[in-house]
PDB file of N, CA and C in Angstrom:
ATOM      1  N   UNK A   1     131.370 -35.445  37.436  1.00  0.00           N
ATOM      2  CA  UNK A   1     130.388 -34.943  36.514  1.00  0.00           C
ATOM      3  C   UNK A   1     130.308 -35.831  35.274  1.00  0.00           C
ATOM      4  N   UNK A   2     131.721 -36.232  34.821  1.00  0.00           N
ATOM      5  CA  UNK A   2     131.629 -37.347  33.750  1.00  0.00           C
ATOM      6  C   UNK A   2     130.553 -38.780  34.085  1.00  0.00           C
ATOM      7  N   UNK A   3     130.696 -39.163  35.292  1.00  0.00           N
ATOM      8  CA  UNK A   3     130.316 -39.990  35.592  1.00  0.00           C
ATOM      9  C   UNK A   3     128.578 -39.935  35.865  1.00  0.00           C
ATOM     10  N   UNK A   4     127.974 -38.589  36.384  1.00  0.00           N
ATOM     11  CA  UNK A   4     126.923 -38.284  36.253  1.00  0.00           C
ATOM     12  C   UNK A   4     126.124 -38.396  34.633  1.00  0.00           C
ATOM     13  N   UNK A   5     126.840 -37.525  33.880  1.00  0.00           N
ATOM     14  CA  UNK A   5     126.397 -37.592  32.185  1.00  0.00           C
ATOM     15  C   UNK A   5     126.375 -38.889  31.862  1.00  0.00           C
ATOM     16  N   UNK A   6     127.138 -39.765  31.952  1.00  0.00           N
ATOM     17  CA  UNK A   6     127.102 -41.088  31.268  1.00  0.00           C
ATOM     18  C   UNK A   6     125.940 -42.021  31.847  1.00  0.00           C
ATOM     19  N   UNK A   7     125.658 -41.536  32.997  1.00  0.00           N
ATOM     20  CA  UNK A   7     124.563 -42.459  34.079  1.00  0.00           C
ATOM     21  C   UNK A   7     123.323 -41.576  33.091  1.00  0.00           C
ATOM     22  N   UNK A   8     123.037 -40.841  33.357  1.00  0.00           N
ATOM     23  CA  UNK A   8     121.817 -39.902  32.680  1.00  0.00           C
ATOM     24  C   UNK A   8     121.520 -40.055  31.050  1.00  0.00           C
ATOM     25  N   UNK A   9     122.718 -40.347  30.406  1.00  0.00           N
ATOM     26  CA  UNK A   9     122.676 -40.853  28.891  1.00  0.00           C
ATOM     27  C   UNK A   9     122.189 -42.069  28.780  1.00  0.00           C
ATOM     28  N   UNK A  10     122.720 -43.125  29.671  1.00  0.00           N
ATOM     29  CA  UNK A  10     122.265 -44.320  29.772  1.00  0.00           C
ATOM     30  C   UNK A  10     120.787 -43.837  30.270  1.00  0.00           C
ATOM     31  N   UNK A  11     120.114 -43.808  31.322  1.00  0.00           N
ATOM     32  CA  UNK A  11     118.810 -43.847  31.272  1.00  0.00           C
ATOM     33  C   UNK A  11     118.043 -42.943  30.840  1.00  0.00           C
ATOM     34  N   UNK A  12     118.402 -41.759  29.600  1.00  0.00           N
ATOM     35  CA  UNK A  12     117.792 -41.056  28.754  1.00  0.00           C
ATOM     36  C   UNK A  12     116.895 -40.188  29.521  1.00  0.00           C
ATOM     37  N   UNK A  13     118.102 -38.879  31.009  1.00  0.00           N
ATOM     38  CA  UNK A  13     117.416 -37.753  31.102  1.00  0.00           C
ATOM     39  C   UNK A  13     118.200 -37.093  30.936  1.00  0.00           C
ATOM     40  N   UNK A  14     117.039 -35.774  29.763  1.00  0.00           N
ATOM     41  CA  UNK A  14     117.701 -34.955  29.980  1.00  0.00           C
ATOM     42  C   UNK A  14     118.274 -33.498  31.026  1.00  0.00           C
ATOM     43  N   UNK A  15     117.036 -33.512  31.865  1.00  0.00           N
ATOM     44  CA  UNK A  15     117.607 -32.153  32.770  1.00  0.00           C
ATOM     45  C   UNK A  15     117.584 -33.134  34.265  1.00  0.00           C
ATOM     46  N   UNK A  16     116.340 -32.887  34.556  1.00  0.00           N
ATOM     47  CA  UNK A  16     116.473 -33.284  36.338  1.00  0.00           C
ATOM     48  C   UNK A  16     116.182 -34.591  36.160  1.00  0.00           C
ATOM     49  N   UNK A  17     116.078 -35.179  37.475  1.00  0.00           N
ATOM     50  CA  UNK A  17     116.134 -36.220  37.829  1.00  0.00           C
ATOM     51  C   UNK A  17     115.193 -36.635  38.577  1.00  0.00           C
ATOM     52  N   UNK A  18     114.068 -37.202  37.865  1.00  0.00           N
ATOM     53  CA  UNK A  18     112.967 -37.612  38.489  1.00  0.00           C
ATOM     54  C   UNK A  18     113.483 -38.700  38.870  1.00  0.00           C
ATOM     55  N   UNK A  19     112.651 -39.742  40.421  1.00  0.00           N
ATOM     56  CA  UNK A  19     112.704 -40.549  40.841  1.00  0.00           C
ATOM     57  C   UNK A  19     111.731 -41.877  40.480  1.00  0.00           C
ATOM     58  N   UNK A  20     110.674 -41.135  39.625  1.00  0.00           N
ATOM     59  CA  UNK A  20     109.606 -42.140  39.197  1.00  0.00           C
ATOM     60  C   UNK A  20     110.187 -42.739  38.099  1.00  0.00           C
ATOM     61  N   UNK A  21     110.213 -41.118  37.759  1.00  0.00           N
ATOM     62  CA  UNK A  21     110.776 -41.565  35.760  1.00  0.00           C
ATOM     63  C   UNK A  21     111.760 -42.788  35.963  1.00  0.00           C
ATOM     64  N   UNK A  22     113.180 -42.388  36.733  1.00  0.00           N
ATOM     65  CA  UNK A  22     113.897 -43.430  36.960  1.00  0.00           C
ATOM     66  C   UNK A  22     114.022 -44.437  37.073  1.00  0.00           C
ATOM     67  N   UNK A  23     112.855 -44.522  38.098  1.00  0.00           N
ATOM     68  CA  UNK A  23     112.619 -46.432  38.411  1.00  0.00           C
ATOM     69  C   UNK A  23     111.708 -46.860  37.223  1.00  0.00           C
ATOM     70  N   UNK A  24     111.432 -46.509  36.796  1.00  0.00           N
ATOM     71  CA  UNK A  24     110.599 -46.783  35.181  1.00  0.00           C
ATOM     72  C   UNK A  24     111.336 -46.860  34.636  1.00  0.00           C
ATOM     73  N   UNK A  25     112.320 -46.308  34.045  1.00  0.00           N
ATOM     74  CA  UNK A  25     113.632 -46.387  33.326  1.00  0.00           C
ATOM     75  C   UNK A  25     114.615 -47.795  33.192  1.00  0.00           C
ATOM     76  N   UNK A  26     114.967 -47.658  34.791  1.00  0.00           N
ATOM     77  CA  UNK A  26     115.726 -48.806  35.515  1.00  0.00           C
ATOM     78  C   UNK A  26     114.806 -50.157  35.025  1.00  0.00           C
ATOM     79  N   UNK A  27     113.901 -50.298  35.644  1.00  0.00           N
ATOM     80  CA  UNK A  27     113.088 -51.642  35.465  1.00  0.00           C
ATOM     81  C   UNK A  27     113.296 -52.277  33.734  1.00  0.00           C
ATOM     82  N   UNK A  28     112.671 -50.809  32.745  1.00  0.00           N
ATOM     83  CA  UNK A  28     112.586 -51.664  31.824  1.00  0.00           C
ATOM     84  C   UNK A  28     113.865 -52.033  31.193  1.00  0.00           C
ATOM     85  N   UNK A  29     115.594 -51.431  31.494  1.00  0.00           N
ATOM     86  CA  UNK A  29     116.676 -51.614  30.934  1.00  0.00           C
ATOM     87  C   UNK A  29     116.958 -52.840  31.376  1.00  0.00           C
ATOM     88  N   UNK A  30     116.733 -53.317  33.098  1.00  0.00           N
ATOM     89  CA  UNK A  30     116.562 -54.397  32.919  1.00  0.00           C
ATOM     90  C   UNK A  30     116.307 -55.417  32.797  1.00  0.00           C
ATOM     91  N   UNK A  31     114.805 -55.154  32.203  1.00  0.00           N
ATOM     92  CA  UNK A  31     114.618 -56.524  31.909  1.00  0.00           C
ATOM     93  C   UNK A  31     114.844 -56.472  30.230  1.00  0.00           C
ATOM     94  N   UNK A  32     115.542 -55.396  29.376  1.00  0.00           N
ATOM     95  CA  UNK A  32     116.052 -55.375  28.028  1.00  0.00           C
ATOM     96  C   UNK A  32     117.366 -56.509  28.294  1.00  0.00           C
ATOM     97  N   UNK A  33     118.105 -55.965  29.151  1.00  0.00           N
ATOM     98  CA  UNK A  33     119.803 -56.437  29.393  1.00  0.00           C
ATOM     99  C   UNK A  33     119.760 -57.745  30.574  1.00  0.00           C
ATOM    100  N   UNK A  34     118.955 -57.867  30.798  1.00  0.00           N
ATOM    101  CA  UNK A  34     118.940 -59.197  31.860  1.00  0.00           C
ATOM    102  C   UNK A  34     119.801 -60.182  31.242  1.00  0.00           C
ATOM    103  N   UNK A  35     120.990 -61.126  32.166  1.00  0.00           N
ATOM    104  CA  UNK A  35     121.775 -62.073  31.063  1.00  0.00           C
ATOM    105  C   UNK A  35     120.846 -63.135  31.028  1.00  0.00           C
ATOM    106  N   UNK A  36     119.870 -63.479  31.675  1.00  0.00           N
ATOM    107  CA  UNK A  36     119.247 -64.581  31.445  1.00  0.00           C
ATOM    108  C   UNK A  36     118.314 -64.869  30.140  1.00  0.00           C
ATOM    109  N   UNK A  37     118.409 -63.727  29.857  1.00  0.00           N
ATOM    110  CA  UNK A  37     117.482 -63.843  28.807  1.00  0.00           C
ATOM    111  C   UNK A  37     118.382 -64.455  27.496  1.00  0.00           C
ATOM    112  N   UNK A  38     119.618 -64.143  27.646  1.00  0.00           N
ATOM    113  CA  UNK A  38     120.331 -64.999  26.573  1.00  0.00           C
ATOM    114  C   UNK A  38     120.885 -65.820  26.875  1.00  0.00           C
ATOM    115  N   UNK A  39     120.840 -66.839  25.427  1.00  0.00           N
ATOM    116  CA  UNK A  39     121.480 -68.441  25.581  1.00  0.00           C
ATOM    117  C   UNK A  39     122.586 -68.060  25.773  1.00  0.00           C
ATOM    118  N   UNK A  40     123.271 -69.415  26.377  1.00  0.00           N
ATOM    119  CA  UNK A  40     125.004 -69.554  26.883  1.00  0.00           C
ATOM    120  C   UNK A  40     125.212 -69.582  25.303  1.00  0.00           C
ATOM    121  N   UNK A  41     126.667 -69.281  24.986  1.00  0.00           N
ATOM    122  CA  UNK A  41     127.065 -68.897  23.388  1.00  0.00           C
ATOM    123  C   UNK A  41     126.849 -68.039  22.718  1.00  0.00           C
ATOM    124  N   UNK A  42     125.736 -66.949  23.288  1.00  0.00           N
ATOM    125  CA  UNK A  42     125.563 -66.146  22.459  1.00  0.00           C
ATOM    126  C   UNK A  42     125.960 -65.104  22.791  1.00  0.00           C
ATOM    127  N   UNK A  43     127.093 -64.116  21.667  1.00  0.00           N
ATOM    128  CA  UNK A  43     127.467 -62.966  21.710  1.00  0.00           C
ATOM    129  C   UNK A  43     127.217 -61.796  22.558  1.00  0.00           C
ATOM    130  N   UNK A  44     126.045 -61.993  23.141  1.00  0.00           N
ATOM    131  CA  UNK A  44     125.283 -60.900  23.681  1.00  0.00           C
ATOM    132  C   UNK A  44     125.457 -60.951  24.874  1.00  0.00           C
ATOM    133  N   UNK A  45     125.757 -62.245  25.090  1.00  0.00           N
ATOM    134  CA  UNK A  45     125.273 -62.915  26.521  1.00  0.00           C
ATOM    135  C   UNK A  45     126.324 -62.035  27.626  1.00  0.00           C
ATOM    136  N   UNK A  46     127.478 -61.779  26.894  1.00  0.00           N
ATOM    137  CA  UNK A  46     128.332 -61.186  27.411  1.00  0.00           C
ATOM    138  C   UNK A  46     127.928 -59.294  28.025  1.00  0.00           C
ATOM    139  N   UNK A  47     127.949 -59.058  26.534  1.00  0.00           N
ATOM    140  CA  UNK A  47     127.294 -57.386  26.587  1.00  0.00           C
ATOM    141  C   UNK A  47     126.124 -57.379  27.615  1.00  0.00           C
ATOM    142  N   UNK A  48     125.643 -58.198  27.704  1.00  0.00           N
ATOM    143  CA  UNK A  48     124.180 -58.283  28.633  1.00  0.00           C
ATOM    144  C   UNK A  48     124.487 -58.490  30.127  1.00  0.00           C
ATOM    145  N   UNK A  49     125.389 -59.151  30.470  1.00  0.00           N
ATOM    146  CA  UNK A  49     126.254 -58.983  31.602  1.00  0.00           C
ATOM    147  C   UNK A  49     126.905 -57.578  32.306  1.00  0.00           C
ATOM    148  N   UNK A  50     127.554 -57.167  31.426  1.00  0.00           N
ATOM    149  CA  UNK A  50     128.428 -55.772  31.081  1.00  0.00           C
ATOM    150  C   UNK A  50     126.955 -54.406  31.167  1.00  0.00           C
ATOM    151  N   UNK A  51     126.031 -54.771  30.510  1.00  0.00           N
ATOM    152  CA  UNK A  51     125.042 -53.396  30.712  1.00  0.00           C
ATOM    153  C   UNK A  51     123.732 -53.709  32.121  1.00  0.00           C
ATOM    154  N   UNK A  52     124.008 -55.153  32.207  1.00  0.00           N
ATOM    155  CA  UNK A  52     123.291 -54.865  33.532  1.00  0.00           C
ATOM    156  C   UNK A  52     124.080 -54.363  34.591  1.00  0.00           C
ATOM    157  N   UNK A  53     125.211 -54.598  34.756  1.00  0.00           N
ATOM    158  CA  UNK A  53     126.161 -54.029  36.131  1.00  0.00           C
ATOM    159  C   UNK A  53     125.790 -52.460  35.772  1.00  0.00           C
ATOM    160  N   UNK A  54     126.073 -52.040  34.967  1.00  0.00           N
ATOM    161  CA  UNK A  54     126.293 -50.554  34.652  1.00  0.00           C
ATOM    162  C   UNK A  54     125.050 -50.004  35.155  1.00  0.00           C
ATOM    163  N   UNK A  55     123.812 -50.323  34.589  1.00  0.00           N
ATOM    164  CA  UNK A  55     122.331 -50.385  34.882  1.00  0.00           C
ATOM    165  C   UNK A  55     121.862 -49.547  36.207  1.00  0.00           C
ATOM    166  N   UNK A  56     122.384 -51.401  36.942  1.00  0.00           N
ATOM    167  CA  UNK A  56     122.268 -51.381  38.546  1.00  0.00           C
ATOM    168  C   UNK A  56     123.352 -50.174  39.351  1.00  0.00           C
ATOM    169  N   UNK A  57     124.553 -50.200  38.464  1.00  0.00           N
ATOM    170  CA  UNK A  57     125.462 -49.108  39.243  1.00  0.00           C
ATOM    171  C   UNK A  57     124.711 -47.675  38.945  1.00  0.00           C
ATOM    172  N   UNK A  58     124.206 -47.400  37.600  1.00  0.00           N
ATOM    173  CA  UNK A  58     123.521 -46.356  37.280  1.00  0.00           C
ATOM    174  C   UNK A  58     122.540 -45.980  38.045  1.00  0.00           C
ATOM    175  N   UNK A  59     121.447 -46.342  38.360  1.00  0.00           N
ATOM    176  CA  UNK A  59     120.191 -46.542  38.655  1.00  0.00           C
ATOM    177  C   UNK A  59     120.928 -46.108  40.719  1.00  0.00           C
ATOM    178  N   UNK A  60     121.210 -47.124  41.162  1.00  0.00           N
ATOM    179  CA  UNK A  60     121.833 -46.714  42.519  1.00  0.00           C
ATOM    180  C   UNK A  60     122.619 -45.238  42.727  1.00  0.00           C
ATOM    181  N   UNK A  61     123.699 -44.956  41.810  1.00  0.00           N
ATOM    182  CA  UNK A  61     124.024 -43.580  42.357  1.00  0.00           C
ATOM    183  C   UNK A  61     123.204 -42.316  42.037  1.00  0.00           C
ATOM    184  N   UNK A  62     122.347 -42.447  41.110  1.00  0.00           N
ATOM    185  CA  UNK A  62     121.948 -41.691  40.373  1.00  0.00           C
ATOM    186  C   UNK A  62     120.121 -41.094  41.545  1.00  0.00           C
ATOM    187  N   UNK A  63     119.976 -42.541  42.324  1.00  0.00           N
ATOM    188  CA  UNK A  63     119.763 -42.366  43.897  1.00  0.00           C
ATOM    189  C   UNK A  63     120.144 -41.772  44.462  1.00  0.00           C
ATOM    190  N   UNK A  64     121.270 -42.037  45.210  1.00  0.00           N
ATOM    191  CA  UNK A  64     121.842 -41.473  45.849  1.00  0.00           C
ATOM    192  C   UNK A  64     122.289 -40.036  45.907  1.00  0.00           C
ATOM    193  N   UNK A  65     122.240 -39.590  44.829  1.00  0.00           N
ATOM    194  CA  UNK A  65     122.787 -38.137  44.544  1.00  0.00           C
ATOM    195  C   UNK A  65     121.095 -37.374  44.313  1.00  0.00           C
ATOM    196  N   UNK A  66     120.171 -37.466  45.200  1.00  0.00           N
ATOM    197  CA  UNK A  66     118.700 -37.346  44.526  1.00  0.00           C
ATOM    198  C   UNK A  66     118.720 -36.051  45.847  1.00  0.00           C
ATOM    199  N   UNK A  67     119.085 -37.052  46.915  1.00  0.00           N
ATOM    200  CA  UNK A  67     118.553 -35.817  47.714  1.00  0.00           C
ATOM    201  C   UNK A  67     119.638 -34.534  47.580  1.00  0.00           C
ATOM    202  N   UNK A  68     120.780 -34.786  47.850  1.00  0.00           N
ATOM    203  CA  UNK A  68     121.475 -33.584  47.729  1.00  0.00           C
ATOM    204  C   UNK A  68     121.122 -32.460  46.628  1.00  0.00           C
ATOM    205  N   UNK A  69     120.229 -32.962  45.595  1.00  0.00           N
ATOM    206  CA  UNK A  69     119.672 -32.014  44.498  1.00  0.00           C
ATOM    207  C   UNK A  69     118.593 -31.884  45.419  1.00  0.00           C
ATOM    208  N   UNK A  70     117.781 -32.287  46.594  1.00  0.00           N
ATOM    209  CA  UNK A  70     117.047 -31.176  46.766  1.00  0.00           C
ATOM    210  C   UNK A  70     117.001 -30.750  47.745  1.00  0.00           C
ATOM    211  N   UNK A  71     118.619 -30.396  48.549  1.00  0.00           N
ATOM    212  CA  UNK A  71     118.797 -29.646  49.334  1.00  0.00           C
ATOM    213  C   UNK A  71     119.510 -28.283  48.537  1.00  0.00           C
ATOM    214  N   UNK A  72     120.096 -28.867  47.300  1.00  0.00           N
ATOM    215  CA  UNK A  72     120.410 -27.061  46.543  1.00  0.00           C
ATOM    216  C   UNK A  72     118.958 -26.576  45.762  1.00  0.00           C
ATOM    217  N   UNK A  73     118.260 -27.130  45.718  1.00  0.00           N
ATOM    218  CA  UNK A  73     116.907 -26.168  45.428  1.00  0.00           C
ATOM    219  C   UNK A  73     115.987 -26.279  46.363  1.00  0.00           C
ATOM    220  N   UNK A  74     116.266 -26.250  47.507  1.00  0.00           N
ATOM    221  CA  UNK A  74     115.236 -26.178  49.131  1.00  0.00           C
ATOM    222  C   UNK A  74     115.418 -24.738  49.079  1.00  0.00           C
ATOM    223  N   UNK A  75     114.308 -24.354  49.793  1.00  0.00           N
ATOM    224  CA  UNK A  75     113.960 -22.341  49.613  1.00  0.00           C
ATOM    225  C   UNK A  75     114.943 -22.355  50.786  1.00  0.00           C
ATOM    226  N   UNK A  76     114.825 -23.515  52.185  1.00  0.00           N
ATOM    227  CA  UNK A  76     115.992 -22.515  53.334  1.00  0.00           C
ATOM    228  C   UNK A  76     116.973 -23.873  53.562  1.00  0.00           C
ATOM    229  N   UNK A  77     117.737 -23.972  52.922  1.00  0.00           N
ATOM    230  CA  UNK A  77     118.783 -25.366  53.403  1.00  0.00           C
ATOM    231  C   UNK A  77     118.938 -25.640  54.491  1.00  0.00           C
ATOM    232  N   UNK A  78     119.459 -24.839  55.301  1.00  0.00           N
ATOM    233  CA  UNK A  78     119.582 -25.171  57.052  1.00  0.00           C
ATOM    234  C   UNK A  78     118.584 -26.193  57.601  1.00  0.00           C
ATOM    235  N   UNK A  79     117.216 -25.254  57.133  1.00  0.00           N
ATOM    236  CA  UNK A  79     115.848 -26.795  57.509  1.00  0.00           C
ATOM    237  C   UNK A  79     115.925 -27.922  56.804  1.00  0.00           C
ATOM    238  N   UNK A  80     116.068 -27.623  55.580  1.00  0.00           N
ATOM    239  CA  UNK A  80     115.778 -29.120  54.995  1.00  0.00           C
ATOM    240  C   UNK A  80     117.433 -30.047  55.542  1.00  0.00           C
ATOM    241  N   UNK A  81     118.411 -28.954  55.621  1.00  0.00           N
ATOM    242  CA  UNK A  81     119.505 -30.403  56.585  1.00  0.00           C
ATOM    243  C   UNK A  81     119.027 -30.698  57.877  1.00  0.00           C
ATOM    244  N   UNK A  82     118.400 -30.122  58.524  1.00  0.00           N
ATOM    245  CA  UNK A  82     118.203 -30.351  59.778  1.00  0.00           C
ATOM    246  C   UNK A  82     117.201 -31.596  60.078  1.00  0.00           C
ATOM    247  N   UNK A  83     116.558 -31.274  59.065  1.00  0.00           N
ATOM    248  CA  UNK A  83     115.252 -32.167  58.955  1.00  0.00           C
ATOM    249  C   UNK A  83     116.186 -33.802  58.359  1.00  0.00           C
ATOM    250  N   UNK A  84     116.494 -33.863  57.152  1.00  0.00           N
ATOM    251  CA  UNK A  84     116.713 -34.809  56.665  1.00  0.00           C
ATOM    252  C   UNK A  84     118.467 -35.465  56.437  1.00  0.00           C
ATOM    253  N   UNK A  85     119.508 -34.628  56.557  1.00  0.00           N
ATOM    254  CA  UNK A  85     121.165 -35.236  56.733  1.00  0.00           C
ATOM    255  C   UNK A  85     121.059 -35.466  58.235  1.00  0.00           C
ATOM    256  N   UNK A  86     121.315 -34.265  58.673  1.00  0.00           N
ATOM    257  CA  UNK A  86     121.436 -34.100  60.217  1.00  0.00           C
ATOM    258  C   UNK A  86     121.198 -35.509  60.919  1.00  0.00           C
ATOM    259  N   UNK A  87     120.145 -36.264  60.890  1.00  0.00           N
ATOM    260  CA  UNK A  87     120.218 -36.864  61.708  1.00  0.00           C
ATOM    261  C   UNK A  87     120.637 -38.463  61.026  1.00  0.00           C
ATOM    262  N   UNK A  88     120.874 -38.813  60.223  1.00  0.00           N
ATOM    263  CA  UNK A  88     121.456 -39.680  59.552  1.00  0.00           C
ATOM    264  C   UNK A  88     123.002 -39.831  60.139  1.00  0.00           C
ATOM    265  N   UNK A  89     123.389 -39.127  60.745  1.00  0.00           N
ATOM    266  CA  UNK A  89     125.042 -39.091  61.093  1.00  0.00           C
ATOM    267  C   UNK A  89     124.568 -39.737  62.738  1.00  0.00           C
ATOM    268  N   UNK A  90     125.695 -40.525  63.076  1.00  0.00           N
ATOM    269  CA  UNK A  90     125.906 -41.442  64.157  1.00  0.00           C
ATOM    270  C   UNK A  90     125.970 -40.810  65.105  1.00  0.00           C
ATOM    271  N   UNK A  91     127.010 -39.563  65.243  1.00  0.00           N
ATOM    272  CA  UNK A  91     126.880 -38.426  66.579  1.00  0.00           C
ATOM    273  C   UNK A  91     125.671 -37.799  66.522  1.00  0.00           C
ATOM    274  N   UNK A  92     124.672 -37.497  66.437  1.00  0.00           N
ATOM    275  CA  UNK A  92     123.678 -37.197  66.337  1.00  0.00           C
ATOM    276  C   UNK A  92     122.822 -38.159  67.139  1.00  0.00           C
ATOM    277  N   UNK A  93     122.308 -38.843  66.353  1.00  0.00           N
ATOM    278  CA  UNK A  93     122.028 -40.075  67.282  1.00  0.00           C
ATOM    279  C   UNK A  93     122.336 -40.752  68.628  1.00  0.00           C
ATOM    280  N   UNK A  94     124.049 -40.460  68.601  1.00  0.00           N
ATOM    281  CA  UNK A  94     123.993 -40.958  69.866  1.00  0.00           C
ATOM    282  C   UNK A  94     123.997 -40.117  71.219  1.00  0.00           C
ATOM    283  N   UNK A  95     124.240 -38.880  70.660  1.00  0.00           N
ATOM    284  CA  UNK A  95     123.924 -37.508  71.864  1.00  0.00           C
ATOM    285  C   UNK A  95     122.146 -37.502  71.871  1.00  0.00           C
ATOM    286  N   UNK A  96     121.393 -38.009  71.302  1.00  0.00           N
ATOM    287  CA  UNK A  96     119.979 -37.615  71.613  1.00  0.00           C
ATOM    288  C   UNK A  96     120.009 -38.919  72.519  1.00  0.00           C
ATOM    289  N   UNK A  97     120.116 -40.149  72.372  1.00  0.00           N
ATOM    290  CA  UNK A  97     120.392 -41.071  73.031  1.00  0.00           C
ATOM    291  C   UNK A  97     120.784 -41.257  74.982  1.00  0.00           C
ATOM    292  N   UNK A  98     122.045 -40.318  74.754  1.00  0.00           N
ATOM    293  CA  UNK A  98     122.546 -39.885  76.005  1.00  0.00           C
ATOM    294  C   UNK A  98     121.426 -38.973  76.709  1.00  0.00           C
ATOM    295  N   UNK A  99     120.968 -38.346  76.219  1.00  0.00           N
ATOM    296  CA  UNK A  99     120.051 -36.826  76.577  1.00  0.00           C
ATOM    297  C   UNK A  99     119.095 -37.736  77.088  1.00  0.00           C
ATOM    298  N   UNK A 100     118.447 -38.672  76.418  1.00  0.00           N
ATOM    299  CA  UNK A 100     117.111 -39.251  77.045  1.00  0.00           C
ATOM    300  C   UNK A 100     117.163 -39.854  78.129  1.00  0.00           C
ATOM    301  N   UNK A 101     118.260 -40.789  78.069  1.00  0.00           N
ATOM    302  CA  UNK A 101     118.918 -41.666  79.485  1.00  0.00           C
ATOM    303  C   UNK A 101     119.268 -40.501  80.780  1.00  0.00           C
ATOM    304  N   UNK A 102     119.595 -39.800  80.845  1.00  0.00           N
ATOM    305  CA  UNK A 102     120.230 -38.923  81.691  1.00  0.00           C
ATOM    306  C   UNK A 102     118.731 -37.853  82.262  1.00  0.00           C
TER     307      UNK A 102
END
């Protein structure tokens, strides 16, 4: 949860987690923190290094954790896993696999 707040502080939301807002977010931090944008020697050049990783790490989990928020506010969970985890898993796949061949 610590790690959630600090991702969400960094890209300035406060409740949910839009996916638009986000990538709007993401884009313009980095092209604020891009290291290229600063000369070799300069102070920043460093910090600018240091907040793009964070950025990109931000921006990616903060993905990743998108759908599971909207399987706890789906009206019937069972469908929306069925529909969208469910088949992401490898046994799954490979028993429909078998079923067709056979």
């Amino acid at each position: 949860m610590k790690r959630i707040n600090a991702y969400k502080k960094l890209f300035q939301i406060d409740n949910q987690i839009e996916l638009a807002a986000l990538k709007q977010t993401y884009r313009a931090l980095v092209k604020q923190w891009h290291p290229d944008k600063f000369q070799d020697g300069d102070p920043l050049k460093e910090q600018a290094e240091e907040m793009g990783r964070q950025v990109v790490d931000g921006y990616h989990f903060l993905v990743s954790i998108a759908p599971y928020k909207k399987l706890i506010n789906a009206d019937k969970q069972v469908r929306f896993a069925k529909r969208f985890v469910y088949e992401s898993f490898l046994y799954r796949q490979s028993k429909k696999a078998t079923t067709v061949e056979a």
